[in-house]
N, C-alpha and C. Protein backbone atom coordinates (compact mmCIF):
# COMPACT_ATOMS: atom_id res chain seq x y z
N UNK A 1 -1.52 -11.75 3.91
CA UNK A 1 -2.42 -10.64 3.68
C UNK A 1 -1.63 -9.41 3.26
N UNK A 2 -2.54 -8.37 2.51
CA UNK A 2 -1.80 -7.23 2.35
C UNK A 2 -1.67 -6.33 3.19
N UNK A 3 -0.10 -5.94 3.42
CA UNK A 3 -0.02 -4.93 4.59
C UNK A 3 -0.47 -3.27 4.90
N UNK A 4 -1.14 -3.26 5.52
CA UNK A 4 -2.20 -1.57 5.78
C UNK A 4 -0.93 -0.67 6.01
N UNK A 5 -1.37 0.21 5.40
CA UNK A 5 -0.66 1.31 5.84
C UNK A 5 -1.66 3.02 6.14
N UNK A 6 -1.44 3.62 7.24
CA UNK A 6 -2.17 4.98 7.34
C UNK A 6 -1.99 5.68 5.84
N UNK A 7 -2.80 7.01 6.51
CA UNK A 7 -2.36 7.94 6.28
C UNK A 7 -1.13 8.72 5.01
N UNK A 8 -0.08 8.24 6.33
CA UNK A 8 1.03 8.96 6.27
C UNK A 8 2.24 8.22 5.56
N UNK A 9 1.66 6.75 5.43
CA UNK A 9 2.08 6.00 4.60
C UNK A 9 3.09 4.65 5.89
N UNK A 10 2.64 4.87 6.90
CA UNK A 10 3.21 3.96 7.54
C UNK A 10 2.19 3.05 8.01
N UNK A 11 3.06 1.94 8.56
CA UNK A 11 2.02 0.78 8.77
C UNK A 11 0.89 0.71 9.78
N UNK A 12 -0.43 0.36 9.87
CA UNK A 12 -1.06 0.21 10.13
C UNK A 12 -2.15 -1.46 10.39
N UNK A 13 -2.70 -1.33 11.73
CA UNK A 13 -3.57 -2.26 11.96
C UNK A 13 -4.57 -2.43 10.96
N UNK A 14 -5.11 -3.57 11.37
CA UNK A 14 -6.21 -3.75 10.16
C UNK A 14 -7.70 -3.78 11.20
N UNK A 15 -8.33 -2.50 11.10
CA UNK A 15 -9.43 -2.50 12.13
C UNK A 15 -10.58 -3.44 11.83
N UNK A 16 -10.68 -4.20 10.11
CA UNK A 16 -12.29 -4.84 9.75
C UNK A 16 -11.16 -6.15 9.17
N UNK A 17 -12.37 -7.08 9.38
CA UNK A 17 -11.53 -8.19 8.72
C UNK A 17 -12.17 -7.98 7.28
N UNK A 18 -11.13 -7.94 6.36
CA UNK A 18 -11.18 -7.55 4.95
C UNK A 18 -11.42 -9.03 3.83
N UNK A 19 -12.23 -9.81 5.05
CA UNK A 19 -13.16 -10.78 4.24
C UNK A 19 -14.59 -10.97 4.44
N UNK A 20 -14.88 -10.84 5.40
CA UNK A 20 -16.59 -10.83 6.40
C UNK A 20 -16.46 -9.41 6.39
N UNK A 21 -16.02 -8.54 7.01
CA UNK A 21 -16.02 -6.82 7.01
C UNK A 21 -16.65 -7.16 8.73
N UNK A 22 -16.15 -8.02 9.44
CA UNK A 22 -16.54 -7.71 11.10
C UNK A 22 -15.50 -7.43 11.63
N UNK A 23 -15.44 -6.97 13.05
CA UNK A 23 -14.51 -6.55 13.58
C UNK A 23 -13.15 -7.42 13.85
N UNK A 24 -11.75 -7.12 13.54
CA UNK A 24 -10.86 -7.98 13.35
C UNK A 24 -10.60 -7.95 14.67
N UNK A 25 -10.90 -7.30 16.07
CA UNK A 25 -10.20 -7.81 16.92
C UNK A 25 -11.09 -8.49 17.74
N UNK A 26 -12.51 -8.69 16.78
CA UNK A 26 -13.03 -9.73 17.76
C UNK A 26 -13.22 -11.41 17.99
N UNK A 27 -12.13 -11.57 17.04
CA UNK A 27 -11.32 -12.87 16.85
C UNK A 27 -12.48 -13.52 16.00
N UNK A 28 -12.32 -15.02 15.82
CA UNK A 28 -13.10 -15.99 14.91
C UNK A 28 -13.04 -15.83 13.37
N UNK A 29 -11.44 -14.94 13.39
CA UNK A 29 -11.28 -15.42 11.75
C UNK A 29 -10.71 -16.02 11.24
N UNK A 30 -10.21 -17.37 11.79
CA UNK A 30 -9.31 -18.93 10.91
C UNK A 30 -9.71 -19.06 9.83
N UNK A 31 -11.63 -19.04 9.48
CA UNK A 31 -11.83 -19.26 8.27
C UNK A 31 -11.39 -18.42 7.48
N UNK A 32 -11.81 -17.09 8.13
CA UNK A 32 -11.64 -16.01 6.74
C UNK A 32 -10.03 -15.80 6.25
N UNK A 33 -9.28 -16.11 7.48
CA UNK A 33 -7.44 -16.19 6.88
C UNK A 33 -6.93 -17.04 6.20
N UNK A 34 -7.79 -18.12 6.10
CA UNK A 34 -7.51 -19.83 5.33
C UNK A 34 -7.93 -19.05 3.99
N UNK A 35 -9.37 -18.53 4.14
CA UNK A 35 -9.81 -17.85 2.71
C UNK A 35 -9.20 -17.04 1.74
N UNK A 36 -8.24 -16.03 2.16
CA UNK A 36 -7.68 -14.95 1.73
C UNK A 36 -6.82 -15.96 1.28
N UNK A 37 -5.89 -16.84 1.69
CA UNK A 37 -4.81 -17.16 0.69
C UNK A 37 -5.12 -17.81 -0.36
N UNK A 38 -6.22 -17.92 -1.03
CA UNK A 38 -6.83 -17.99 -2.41
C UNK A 38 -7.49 -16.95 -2.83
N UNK A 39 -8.06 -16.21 -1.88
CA UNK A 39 -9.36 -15.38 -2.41
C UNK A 39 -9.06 -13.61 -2.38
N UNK A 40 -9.47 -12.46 -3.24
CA UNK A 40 -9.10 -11.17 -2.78
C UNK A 40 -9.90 -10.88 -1.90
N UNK A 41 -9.03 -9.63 -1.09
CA UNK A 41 -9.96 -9.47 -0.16
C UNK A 41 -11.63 -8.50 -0.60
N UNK A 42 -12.34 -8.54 0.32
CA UNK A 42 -13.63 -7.73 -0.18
C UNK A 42 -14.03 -6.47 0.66
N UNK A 43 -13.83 -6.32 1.68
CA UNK A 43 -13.95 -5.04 2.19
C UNK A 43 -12.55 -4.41 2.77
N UNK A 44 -12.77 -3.19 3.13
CA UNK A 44 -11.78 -2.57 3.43
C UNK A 44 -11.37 -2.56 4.70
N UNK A 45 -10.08 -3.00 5.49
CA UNK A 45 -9.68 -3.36 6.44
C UNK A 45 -9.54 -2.08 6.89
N UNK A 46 -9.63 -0.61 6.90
CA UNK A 46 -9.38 0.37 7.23
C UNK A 46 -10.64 1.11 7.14
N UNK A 47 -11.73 1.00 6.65
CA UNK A 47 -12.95 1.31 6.91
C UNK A 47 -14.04 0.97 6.97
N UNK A 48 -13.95 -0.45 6.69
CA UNK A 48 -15.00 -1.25 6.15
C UNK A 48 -16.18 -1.30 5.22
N UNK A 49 -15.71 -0.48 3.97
CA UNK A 49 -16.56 -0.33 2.54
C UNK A 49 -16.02 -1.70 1.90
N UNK A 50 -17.40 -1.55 1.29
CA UNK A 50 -16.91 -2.64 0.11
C UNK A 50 -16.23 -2.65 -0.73
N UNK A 51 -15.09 -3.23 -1.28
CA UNK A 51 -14.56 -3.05 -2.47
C UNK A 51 -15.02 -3.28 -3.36
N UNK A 52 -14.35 -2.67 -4.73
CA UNK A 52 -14.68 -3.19 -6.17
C UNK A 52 -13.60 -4.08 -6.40
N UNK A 53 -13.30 -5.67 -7.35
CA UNK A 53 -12.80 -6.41 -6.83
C UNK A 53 -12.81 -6.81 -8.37
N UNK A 54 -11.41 -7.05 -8.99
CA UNK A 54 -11.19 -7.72 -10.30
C UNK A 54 -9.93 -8.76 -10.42
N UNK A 55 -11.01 -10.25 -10.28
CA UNK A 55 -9.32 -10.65 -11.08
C UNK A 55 -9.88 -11.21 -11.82
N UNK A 56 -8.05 -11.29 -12.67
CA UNK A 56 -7.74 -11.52 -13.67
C UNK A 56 -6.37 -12.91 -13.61
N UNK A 57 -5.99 -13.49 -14.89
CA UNK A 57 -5.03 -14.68 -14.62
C UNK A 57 -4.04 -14.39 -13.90
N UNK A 58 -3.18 -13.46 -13.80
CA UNK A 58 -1.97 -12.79 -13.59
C UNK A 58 -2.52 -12.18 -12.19
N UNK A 59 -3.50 -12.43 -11.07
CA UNK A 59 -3.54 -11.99 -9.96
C UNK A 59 -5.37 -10.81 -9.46
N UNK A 60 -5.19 -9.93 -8.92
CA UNK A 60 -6.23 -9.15 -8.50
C UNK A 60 -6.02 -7.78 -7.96
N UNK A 61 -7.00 -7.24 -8.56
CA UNK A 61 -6.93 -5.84 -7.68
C UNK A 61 -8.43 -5.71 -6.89
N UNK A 62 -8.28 -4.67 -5.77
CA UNK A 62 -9.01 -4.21 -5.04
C UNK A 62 -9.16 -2.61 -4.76
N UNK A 63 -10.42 -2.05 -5.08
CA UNK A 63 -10.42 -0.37 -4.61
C UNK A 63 -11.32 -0.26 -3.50
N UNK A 64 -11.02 0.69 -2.83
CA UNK A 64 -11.85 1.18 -1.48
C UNK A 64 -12.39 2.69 -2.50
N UNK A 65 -12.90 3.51 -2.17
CA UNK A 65 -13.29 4.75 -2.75
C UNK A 65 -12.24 5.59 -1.96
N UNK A 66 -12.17 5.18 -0.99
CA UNK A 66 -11.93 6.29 -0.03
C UNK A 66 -10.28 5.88 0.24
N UNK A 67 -9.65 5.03 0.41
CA UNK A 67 -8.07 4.39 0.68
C UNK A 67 -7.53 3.57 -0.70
N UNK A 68 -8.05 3.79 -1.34
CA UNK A 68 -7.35 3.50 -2.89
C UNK A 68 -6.91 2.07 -3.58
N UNK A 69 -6.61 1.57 -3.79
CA UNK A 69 -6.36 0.16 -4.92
C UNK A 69 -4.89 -0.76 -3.93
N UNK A 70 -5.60 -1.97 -3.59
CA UNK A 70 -4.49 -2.78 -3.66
C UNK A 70 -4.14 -3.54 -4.43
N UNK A 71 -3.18 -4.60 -4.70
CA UNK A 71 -3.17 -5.86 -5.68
C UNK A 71 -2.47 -6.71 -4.98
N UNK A 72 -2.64 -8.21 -5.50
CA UNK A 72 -2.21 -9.48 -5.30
C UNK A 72 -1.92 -10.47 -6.30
């Protein structure tokens, strides 16, 4: 998975699971972690919005509005 970072640019927990968008520490996500290593993620592990979500051959990006663009 991709690693969160705050703020301030240091690392950070991942409060939503950034495939279902439910709470990541309330366990029952084998499926959704089996999922991610094919799939981008779809919501935001740091606030839980939806992303906008593009891939392409060469990999994927992901935006939150609010915590900005990852890729894979």
């Amino acid at each position: 998975m991709t690693e969160l970072v705050d703020a301030a640019g240091q690392p950070g927990a991942a409060r939503w699971c950034d495939r279902c968008g439910e709470d990541a520490a309330a366990g029952g996500h084998v499926a959704c972690a089996a999922a991610r290593e094919w799939e981008p993620p779809r919501y935001c592990a740091q606030c839980r919005r939806r992303m906008k979500v593009q891939v392409v051959p060469a990999g994927w990006s992901a935006v939150c509005v609010e915590h900005g663009e990852i890729r894979g």
